[in-house]
C-alpha atoms as a PDB file:
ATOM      1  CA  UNK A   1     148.121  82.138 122.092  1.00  0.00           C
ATOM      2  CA  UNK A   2     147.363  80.023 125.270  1.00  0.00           C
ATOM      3  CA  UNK A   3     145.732  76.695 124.645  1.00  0.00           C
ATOM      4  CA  UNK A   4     143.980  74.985 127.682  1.00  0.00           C
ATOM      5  CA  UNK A   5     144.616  71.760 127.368  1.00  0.00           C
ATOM      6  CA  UNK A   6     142.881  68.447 129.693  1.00  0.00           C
ATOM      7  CA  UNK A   7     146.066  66.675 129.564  1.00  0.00           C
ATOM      8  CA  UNK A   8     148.549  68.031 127.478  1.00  0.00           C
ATOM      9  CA  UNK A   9     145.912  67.229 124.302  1.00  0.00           C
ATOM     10  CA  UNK A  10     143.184  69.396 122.585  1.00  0.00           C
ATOM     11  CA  UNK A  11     140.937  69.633 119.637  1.00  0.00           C
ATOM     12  CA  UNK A  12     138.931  72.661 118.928  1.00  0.00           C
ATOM     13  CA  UNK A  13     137.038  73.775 115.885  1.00  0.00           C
ATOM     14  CA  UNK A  14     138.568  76.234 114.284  1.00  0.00           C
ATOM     15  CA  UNK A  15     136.205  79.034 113.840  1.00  0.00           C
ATOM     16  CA  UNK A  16     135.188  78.590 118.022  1.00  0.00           C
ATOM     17  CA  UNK A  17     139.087  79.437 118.594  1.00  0.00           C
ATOM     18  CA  UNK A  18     138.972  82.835 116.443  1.00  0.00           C
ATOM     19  CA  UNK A  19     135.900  84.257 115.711  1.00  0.00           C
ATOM     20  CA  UNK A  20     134.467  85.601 112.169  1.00  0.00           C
ATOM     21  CA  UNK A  21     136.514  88.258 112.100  1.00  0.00           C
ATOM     22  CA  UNK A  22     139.776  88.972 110.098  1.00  0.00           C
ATOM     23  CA  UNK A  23     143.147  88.880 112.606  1.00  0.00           C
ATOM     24  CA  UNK A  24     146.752  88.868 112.860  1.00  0.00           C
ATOM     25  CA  UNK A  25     148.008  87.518 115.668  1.00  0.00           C
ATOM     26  CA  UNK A  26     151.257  88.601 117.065  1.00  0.00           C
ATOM     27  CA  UNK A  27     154.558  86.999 117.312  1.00  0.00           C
ATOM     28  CA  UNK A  28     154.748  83.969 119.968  1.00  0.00           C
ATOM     29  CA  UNK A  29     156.129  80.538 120.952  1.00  0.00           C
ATOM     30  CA  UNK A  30     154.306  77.582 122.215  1.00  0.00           C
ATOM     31  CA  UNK A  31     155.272  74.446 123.952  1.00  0.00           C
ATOM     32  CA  UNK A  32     153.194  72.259 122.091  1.00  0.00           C
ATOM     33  CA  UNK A  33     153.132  70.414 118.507  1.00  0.00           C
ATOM     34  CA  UNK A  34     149.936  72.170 116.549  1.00  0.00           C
ATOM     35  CA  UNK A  35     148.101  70.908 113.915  1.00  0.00           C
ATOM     36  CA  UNK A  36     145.642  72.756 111.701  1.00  0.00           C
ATOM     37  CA  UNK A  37     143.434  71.432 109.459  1.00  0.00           C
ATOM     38  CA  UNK A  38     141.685  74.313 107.008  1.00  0.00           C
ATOM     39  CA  UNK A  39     137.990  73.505 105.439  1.00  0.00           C
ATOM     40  CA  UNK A  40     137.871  76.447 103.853  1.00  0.00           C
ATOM     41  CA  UNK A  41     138.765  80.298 104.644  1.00  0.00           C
ATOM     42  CA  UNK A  42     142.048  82.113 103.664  1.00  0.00           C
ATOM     43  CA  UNK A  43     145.002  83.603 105.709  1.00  0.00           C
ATOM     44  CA  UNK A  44     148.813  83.208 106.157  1.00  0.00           C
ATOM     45  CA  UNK A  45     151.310  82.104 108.794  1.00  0.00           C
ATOM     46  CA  UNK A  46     155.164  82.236 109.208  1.00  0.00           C
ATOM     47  CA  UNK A  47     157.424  80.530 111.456  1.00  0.00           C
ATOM     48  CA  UNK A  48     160.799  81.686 112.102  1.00  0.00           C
ATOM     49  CA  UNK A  49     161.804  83.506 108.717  1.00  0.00           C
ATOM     50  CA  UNK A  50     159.285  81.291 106.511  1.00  0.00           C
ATOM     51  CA  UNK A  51     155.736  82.449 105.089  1.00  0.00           C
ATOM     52  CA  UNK A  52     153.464  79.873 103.700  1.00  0.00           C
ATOM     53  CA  UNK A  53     149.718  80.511 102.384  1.00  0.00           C
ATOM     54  CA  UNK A  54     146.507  78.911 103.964  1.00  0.00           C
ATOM     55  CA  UNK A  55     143.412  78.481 101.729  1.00  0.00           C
ATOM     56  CA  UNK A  56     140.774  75.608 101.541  1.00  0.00           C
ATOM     57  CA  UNK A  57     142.340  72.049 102.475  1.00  0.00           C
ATOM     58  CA  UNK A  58     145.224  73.391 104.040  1.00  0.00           C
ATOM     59  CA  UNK A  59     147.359  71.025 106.551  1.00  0.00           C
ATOM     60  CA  UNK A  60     149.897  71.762 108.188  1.00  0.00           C
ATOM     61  CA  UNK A  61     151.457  71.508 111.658  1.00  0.00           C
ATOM     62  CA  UNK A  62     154.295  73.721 114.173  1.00  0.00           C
ATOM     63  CA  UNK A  63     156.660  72.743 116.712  1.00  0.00           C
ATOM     64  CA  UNK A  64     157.311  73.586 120.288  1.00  0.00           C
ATOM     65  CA  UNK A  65     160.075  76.227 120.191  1.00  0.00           C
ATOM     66  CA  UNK A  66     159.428  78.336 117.013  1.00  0.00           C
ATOM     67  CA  UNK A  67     158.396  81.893 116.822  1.00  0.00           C
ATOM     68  CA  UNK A  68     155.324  82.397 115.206  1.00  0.00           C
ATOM     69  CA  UNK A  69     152.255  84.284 114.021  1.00  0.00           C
ATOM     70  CA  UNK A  70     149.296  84.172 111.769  1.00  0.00           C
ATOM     71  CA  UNK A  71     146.826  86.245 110.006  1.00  0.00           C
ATOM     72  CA  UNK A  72     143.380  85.149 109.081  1.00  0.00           C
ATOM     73  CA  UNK A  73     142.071  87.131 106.203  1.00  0.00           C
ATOM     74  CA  UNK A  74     139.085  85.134 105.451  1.00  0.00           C
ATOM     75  CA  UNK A  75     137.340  83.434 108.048  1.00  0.00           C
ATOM     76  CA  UNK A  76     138.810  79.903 109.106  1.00  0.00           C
ATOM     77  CA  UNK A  77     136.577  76.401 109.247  1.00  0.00           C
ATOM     78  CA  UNK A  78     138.118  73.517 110.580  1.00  0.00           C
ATOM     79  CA  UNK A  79     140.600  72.097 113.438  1.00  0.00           C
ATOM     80  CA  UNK A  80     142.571  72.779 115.418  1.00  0.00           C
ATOM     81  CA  UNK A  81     144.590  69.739 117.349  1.00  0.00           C
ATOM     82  CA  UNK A  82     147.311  70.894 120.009  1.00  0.00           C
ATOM     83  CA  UNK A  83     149.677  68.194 122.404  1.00  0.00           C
ATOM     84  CA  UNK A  84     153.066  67.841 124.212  1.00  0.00           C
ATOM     85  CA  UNK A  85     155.696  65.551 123.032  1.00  0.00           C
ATOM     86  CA  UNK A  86     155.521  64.487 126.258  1.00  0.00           C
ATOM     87  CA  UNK A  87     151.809  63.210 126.434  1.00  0.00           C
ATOM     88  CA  UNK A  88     153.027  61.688 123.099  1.00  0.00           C
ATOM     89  CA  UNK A  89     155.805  60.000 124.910  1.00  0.00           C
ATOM     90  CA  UNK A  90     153.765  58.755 127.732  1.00  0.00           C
ATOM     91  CA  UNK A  91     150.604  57.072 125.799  1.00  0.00           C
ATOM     92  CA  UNK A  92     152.907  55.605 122.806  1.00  0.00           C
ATOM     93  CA  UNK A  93     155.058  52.581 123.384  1.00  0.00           C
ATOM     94  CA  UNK A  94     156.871  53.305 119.882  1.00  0.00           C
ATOM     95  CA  UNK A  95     159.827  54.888 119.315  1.00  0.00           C
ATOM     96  CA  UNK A  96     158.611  58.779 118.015  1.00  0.00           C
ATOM     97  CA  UNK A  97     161.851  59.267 116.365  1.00  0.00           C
ATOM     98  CA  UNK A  98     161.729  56.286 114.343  1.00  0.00           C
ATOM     99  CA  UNK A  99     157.857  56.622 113.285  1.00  0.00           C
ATOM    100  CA  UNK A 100     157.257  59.901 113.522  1.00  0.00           C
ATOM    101  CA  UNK A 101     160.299  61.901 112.822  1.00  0.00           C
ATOM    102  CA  UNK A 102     158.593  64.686 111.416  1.00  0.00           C
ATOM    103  CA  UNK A 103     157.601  65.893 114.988  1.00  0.00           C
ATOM    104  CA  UNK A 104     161.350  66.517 115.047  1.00  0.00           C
ATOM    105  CA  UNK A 105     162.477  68.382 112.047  1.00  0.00           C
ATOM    106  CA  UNK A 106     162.830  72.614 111.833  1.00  0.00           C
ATOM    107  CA  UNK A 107     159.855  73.374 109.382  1.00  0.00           C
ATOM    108  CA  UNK A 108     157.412  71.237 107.389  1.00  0.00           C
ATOM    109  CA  UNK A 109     155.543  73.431 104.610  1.00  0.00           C
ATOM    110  CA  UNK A 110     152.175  73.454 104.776  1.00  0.00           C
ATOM    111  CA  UNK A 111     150.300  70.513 102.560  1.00  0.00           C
ATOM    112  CA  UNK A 112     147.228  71.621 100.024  1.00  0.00           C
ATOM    113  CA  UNK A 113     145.577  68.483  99.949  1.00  0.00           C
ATOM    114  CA  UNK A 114     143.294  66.726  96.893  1.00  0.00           C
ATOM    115  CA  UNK A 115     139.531  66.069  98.642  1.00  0.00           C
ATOM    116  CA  UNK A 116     140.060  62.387  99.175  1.00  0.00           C
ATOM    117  CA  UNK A 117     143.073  62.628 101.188  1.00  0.00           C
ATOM    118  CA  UNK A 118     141.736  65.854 102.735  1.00  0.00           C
ATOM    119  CA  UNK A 119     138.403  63.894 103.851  1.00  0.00           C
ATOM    120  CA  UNK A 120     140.330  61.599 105.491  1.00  0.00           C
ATOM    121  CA  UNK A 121     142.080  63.669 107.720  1.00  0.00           C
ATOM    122  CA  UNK A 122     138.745  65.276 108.202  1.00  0.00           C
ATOM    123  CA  UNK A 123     137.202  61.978 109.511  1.00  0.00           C
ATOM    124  CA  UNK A 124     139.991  61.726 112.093  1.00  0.00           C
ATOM    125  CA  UNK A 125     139.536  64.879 113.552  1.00  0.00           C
ATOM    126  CA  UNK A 126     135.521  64.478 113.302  1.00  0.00           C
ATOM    127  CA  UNK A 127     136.585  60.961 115.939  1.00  0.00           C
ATOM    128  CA  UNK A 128     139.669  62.999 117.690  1.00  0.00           C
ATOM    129  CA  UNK A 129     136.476  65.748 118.322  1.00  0.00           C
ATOM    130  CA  UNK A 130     134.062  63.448 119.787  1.00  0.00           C
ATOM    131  CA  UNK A 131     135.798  61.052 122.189  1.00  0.00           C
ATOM    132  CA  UNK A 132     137.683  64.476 123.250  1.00  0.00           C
ATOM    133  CA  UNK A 133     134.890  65.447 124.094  1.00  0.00           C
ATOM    134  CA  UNK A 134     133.058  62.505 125.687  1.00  0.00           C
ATOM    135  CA  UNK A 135     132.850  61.619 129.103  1.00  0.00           C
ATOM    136  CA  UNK A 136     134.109  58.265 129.179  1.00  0.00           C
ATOM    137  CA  UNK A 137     136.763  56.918 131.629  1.00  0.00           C
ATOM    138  CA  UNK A 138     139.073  55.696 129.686  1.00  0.00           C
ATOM    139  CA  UNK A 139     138.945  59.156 127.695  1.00  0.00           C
ATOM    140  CA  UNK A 140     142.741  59.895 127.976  1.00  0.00           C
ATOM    141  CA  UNK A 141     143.828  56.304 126.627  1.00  0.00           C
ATOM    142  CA  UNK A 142     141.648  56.396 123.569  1.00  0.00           C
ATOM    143  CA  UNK A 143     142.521  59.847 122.281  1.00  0.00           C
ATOM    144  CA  UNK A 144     145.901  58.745 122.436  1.00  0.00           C
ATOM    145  CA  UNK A 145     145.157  55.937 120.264  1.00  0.00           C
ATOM    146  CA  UNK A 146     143.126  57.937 118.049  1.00  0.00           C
ATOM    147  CA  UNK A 147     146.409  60.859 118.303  1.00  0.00           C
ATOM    148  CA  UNK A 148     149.138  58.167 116.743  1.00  0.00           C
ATOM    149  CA  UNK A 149     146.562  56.912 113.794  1.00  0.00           C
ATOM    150  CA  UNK A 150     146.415  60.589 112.894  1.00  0.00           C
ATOM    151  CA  UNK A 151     149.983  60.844 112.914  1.00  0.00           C
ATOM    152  CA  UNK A 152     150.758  57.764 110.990  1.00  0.00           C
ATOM    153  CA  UNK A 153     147.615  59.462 108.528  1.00  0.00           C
ATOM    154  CA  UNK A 154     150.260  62.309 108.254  1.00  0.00           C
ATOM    155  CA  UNK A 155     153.731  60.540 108.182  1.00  0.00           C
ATOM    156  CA  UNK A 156     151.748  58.830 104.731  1.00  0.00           C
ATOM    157  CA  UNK A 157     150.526  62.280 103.403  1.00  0.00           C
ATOM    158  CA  UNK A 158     153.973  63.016 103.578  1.00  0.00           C
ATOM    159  CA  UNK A 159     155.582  60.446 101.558  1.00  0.00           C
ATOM    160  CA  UNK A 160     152.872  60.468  98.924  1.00  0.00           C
ATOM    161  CA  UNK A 161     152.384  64.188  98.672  1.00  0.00           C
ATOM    162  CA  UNK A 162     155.130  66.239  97.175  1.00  0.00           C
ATOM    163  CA  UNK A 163     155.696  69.087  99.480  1.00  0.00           C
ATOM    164  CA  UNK A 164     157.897  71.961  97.980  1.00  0.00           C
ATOM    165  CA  UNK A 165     158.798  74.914  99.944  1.00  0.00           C
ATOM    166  CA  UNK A 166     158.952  78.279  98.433  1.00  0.00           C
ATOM    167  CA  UNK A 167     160.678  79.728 100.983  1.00  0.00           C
ATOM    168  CA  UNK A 168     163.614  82.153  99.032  1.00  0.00           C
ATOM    169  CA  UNK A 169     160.421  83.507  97.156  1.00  0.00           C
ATOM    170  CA  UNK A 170     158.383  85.542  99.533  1.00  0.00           C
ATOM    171  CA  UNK A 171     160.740  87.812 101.591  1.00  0.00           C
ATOM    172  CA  UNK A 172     162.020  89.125  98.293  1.00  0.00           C
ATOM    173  CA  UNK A 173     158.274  89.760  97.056  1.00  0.00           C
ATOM    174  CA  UNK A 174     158.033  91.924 100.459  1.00  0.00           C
ATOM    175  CA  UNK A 175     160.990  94.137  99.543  1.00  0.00           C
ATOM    176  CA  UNK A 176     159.955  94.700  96.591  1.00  0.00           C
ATOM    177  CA  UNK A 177     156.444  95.623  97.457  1.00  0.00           C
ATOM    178  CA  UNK A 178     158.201  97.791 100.588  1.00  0.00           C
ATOM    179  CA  UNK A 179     159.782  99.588  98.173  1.00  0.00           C
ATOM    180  CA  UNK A 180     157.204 100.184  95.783  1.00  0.00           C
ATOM    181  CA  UNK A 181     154.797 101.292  98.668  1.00  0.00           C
ATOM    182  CA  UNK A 182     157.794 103.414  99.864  1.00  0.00           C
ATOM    183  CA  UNK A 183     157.989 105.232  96.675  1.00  0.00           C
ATOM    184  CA  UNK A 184     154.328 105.458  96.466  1.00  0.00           C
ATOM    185  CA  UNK A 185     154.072 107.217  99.362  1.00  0.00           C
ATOM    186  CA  UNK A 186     157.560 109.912  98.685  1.00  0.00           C
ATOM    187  CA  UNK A 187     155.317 110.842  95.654  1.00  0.00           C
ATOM    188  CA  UNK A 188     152.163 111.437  97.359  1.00  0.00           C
ATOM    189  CA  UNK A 189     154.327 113.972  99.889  1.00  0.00           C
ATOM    190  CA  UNK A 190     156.184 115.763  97.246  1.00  0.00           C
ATOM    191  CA  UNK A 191     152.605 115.931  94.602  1.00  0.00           C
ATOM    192  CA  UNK A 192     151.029 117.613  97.807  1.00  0.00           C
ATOM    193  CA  UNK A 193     148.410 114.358  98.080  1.00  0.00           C
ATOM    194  CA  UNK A 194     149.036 113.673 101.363  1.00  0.00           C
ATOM    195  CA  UNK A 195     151.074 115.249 104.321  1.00  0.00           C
ATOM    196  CA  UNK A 196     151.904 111.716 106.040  1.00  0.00           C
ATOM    197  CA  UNK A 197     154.909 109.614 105.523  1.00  0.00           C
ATOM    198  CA  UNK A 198     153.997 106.115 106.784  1.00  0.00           C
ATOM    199  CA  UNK A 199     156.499 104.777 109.629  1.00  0.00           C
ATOM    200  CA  UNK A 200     156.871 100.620 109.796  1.00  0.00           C
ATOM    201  CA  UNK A 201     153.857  99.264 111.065  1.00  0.00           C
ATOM    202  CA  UNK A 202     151.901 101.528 108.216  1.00  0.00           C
ATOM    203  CA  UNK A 203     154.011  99.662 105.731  1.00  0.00           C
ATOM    204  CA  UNK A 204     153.567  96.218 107.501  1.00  0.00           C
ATOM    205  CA  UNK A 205     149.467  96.906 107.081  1.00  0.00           C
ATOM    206  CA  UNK A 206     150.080  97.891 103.426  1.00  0.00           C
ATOM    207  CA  UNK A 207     151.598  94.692 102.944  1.00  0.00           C
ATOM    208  CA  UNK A 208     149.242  92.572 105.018  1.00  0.00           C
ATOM    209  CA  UNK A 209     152.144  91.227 107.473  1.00  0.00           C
ATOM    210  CA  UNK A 210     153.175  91.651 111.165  1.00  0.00           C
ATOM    211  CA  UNK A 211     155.699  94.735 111.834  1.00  0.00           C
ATOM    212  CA  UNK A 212     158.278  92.680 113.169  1.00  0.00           C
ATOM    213  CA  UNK A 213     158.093  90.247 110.144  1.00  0.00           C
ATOM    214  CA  UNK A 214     158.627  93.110 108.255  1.00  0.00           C
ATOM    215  CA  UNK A 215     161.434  94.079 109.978  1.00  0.00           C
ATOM    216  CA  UNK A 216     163.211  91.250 109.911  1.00  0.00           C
ATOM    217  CA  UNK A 217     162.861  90.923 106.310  1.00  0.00           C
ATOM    218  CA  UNK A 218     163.540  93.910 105.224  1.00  0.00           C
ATOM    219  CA  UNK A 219     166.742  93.809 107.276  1.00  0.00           C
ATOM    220  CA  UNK A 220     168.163  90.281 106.495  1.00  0.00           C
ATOM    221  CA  UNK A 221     167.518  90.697 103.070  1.00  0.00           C
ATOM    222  CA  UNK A 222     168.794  94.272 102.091  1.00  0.00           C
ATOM    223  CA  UNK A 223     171.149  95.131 105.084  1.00  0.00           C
ATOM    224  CA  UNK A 224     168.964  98.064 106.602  1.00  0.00           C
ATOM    225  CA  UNK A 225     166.238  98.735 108.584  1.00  0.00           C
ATOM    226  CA  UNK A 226     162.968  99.909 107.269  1.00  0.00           C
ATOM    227  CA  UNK A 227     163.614 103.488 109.043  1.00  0.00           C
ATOM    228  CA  UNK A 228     167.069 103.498 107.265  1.00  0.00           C
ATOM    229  CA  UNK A 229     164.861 102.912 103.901  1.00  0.00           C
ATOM    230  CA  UNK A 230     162.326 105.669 104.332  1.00  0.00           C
ATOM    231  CA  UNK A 231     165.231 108.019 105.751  1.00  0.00           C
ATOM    232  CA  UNK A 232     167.432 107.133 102.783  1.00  0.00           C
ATOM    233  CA  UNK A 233     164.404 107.731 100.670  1.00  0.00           C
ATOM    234  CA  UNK A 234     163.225 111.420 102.013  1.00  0.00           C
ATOM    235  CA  UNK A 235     167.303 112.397 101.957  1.00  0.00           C
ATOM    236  CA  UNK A 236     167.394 111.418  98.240  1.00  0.00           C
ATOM    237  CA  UNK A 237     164.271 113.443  97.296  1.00  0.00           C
ATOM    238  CA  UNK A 238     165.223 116.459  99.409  1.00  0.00           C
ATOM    239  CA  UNK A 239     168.373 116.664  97.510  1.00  0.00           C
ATOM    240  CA  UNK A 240     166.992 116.560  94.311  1.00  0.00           C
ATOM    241  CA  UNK A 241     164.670 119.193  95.392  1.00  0.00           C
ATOM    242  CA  UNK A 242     167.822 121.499  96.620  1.00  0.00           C
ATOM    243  CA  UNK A 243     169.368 120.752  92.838  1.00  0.00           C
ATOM    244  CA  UNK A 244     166.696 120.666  90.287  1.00  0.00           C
ATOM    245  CA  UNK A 245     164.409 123.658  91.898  1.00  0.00           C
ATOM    246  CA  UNK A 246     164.380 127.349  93.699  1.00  0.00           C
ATOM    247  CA  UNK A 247     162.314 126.081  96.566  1.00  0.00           C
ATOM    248  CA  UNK A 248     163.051 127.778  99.574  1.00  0.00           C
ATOM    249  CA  UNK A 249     164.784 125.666 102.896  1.00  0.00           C
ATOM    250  CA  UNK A 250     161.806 125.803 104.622  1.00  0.00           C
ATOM    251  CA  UNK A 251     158.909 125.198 101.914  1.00  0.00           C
ATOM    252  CA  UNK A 252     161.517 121.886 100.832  1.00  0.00           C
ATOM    253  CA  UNK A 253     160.530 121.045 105.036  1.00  0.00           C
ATOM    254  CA  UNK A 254     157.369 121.454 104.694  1.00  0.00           C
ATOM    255  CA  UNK A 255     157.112 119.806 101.457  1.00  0.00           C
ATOM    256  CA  UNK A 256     158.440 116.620 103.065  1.00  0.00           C
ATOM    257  CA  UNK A 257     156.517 116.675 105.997  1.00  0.00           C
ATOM    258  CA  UNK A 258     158.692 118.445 108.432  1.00  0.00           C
ATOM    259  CA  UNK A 259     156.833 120.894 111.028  1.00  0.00           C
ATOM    260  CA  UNK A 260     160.459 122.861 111.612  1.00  0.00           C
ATOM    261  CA  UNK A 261     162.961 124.174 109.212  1.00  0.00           C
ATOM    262  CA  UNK A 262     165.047 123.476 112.018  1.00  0.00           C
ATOM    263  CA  UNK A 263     164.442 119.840 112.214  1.00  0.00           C
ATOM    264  CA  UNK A 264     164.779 118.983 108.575  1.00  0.00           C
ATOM    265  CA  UNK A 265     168.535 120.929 108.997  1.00  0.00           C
ATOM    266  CA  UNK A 266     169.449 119.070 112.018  1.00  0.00           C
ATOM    267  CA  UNK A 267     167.966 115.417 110.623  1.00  0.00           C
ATOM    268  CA  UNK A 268     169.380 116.792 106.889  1.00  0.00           C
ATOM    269  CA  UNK A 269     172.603 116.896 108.378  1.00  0.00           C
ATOM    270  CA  UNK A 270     173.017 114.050 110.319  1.00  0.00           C
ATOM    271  CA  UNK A 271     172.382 112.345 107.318  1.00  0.00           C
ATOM    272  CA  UNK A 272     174.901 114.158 105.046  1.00  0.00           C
ATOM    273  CA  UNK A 273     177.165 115.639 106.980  1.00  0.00           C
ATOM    274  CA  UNK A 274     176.284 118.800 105.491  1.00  0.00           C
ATOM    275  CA  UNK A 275     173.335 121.653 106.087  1.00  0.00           C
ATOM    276  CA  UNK A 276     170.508 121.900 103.193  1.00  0.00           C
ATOM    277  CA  UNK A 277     171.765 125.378 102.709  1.00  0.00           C
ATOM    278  CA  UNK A 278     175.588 124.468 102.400  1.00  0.00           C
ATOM    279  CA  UNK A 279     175.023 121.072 100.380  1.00  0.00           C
ATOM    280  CA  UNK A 280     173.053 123.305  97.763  1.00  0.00           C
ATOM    281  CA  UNK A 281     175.618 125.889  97.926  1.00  0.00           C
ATOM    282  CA  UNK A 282     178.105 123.455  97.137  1.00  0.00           C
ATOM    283  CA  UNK A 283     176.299 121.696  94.116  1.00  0.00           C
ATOM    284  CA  UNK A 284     175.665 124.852  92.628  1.00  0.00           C
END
């Protein structure tokens, strides 16, 4: 997502950047620290391997670097404040790694705050908004100004709010919900209820994520791809159809969505080493 930015500094409204409309973004880096402030609205965002949840009073913020993406299931209200380190660098005589060390670290979880501390925040961005807008000439040296009391407003949320990340949690809810939408959809084929066997980005819309998300999940937590999943998964039920019933080759194909008798031998095979017809002579 490209940001145009004055000097190396924005502030936009939250609902102006995105629309009404529900979204997922795809995957992408950014060369500037982002910080989002959520009034109300609903949605999700990951960074590198982690998920977190956004609902009313979110805060949170991203570094320059990370691959990222975000979906916004309910519409967002709120802000949206981008910058450089190096406008940072420039306009603050401090030293950032001292005071602000956060603008350093891999991944901050996102902060659900109480409505005092969240009105706060709010008031900052309300100023941030205004003089970011305004037209006077010394524009550049106050929104600095205004930028490190909103940062030292954070560094103190921080400390006094007790952050926990949930991390280890999520990517095993996804495999599990993979693999119950993966079995979901096996029965559907074999009742007859539908003809379709959903490929990845069919599961990553079940499951509300991005494809590539999914992907990486699924692989770093179980050891295979999704496609090795749903293959595994159609090789398992065709053999139990070539054991436990007298269903010809080809209606076993067609059963499993296969427009060739031919193809479910050759993919049947490459899987198994064996052809339907000579792994169901062997079992009987």
């Amino acid at each position: 997502m490209k940001i145009e930015q004055d000097f190396d500094f924005t502030i936009h409204p939250l609902d102006k950047l995105h629309g009404k409309n529900s979204m997922s973004s795809p995957f992408f880096r950014t060369n500037y620290v982002a910080f989002l402030l959520i009034e109300s609205g609903k949605g999700h965002y990951t960074i590198d391997e982690h998920w977190f949840e956004l609902r009313p009073h979110s805060f949170y913020f991203t570094l320059p670097g990370h691959l990222k993406s975000f979906t916004i299931e309910e519409n967002w209200k709120g802000y949206m404040l981008t910058f450089s380190l190096e406008f940072l660098k420039a306009n603050y005589p401090g030293g950032i790694q001292q005071d602000f060390p956060f603008l350093l670290k891999e991944t901050i979880p996102v902060m659900y705050l109480e409505t005092q501390a969240y009105e706060r925040i709010d008031r900052l961005c309300e100023v941030l908004v205004q003089e970011y807008n305004g037209k006077s000439a010394y524009k550049k040296r106050i929104v600095a100004n205004q930028l490190v009391t909103f940062l030292f407003q954070t560094k103190e949320l921080l400390l006094t709010h007790r952050v926990s990340i949930s991390l280890e949690n999520r990517p095993s809810e996804i495999v599990k919900s993979f693999k119950v939408a993966l079995n979901k959809n096996i029965l559907n084929i074999v009742k007859g209820n539908t003809e379709h066997l959903l490929n990845v980005q069919e599961y990553a819309s079940v499951l509300a994520i991005h494809p590539n998300y999914l992907s990486n999940v699924i692989k770093s937590q179980t050891g295979k791809t999704v496609k090795q999943w749903i293959d595994e998964r159609v090789i398992s039920e065709a053999k139990s159809l070539l054991n436990n019933t007298d269903k010809s080759i080809s209606q076993i194909a067609y059963s499993l969505t296969f427009d060739d008798t031919s193809n479910f031998s050759r993919f049947f095979k490459n899987k198994t080493g064996l052809t339907p017809a000579k792994y169901r002579d062997l079992r009987n």
